[in-house]
C-alpha atoms as a PDB file:
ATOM      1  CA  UNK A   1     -19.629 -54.768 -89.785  1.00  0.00           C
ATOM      2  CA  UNK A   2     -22.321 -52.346 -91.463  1.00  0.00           C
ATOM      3  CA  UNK A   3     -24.717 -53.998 -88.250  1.00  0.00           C
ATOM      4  CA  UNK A   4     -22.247 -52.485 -85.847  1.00  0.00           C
ATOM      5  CA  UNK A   5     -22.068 -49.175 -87.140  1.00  0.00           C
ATOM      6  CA  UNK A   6     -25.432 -48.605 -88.052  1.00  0.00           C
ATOM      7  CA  UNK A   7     -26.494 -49.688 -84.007  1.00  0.00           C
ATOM      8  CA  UNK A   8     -22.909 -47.169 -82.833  1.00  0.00           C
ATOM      9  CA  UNK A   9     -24.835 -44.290 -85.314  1.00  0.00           C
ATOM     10  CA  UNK A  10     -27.907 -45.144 -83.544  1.00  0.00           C
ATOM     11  CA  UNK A  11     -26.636 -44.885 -79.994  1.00  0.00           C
ATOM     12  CA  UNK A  12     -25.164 -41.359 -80.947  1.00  0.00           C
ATOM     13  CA  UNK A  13     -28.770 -40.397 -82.253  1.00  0.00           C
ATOM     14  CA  UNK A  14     -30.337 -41.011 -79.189  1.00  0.00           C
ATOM     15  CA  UNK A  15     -27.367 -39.622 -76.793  1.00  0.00           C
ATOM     16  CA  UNK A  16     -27.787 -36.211 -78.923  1.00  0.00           C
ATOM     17  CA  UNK A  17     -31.625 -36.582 -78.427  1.00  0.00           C
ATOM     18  CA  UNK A  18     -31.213 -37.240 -74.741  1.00  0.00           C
ATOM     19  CA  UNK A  19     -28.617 -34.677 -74.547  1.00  0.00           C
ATOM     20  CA  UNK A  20     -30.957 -32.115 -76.068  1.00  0.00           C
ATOM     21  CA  UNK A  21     -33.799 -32.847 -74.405  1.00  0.00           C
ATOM     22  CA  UNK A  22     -32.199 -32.824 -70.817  1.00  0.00           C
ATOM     23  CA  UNK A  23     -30.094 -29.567 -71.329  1.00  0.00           C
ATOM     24  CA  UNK A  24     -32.039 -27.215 -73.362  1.00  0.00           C
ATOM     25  CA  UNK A  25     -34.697 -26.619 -71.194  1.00  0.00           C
ATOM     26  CA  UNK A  26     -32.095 -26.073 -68.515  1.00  0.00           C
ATOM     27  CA  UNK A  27     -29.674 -24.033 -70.771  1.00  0.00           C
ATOM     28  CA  UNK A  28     -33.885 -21.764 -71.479  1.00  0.00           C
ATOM     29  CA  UNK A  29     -34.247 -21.620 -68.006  1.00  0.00           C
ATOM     30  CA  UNK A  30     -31.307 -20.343 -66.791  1.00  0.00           C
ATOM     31  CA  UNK A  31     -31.186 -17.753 -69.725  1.00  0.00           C
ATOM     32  CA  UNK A  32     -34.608 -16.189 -68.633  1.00  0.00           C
ATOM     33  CA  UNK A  33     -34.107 -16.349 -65.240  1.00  0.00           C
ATOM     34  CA  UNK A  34     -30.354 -14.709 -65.620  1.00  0.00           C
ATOM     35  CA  UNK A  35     -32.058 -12.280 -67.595  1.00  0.00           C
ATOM     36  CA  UNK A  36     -34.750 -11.531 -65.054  1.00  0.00           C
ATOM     37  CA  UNK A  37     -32.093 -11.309 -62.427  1.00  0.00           C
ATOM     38  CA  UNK A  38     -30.415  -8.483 -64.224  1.00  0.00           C
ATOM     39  CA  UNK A  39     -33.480  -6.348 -64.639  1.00  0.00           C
ATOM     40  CA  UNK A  40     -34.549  -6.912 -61.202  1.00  0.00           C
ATOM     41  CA  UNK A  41     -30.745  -6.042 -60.313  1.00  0.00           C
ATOM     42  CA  UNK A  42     -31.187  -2.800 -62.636  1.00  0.00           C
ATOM     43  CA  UNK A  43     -34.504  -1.683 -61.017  1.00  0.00           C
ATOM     44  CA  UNK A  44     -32.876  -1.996 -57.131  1.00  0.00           C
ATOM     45  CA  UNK A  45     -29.831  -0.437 -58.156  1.00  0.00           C
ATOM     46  CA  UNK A  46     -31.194   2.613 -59.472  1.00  0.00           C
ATOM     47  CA  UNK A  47     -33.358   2.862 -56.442  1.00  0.00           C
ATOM     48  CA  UNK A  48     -30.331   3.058 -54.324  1.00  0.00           C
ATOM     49  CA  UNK A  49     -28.806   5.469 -56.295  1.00  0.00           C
ATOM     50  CA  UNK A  50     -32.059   7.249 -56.445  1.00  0.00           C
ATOM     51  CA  UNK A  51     -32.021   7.611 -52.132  1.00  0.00           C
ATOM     52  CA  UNK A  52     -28.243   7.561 -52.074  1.00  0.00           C
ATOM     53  CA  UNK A  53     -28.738  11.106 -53.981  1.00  0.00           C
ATOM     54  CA  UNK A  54     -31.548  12.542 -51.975  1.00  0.00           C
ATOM     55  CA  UNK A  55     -29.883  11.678 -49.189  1.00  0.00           C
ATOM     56  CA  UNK A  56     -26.258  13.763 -50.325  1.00  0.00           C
ATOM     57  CA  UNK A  57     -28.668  16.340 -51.334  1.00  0.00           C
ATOM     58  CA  UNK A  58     -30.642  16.505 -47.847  1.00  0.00           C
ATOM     59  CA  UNK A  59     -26.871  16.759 -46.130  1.00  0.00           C
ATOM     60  CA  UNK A  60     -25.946  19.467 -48.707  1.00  0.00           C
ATOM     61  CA  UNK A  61     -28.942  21.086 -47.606  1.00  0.00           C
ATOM     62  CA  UNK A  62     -28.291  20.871 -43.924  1.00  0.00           C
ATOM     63  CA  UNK A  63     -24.528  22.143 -44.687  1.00  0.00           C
ATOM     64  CA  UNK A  64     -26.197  25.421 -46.460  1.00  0.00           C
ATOM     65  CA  UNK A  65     -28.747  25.931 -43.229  1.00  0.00           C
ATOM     66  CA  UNK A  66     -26.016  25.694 -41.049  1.00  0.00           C
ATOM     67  CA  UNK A  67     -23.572  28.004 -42.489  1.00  0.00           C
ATOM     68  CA  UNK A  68     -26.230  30.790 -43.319  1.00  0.00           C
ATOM     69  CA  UNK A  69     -27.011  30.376 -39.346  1.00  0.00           C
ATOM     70  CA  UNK A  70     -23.331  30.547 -38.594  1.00  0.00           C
ATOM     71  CA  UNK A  71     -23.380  33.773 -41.096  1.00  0.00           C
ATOM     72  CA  UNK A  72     -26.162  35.452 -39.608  1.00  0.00           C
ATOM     73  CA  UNK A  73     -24.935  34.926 -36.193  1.00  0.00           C
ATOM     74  CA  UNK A  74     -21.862  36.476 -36.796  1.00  0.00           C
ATOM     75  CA  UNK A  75     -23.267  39.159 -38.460  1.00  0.00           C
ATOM     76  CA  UNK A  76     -26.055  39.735 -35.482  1.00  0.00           C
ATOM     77  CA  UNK A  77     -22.747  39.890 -33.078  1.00  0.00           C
ATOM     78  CA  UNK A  78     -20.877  42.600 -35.609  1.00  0.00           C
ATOM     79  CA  UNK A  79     -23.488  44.607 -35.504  1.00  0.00           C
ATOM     80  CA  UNK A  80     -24.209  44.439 -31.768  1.00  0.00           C
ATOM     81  CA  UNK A  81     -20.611  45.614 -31.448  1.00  0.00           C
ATOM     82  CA  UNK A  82     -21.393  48.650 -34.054  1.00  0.00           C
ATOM     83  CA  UNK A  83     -24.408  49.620 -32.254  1.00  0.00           C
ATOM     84  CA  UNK A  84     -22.394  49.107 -28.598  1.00  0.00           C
ATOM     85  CA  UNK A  85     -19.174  51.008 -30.243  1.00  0.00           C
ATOM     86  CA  UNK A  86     -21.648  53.661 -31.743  1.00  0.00           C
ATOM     87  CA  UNK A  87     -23.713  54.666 -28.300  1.00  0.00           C
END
């Protein structure tokens, strides 16, 4: 009887040693690589967001150009109708 459960105690030993050996370096792995992911992931993200913004500001830019062009047009035309109402 003790035979028995000394070789079922044994067998146990050496699953959990298997076990161990087989997933930890796995269970490492995938840790540093997840965590290499996610800084890599960081890093391209706030590169997007870096051109995303440049870009929004470039079209804000282009908005202002064009309306002070619009503004100075229309104030070119009132005052070629002062000059014209003037003469």
């Amino acid at each position: 009887m003790f035979e028995r459960f000394s070789k079922i105690r044994l067998l146990y030993v050496v699953l959990a040693v298997l076990l161990l050996v087989g997933l930890l370096p796995l269970a490492l792995t995938g840790t540093m690589l997840s965590r290499r992911s996610a800084v890599e992931l960081r890093a391209i993200e706030g590169r997007y967001q870096a051109q995303l913004v440049q870009d929004k500001a470039r079209q804000i830019e282009l908005y202002g150009q064009r309306y002070r062009d619009v503004v100075s047009g229309v104030a070119r035309a009132f005052g070629n109708c002062r000059r014209h109402s003037l003469a």
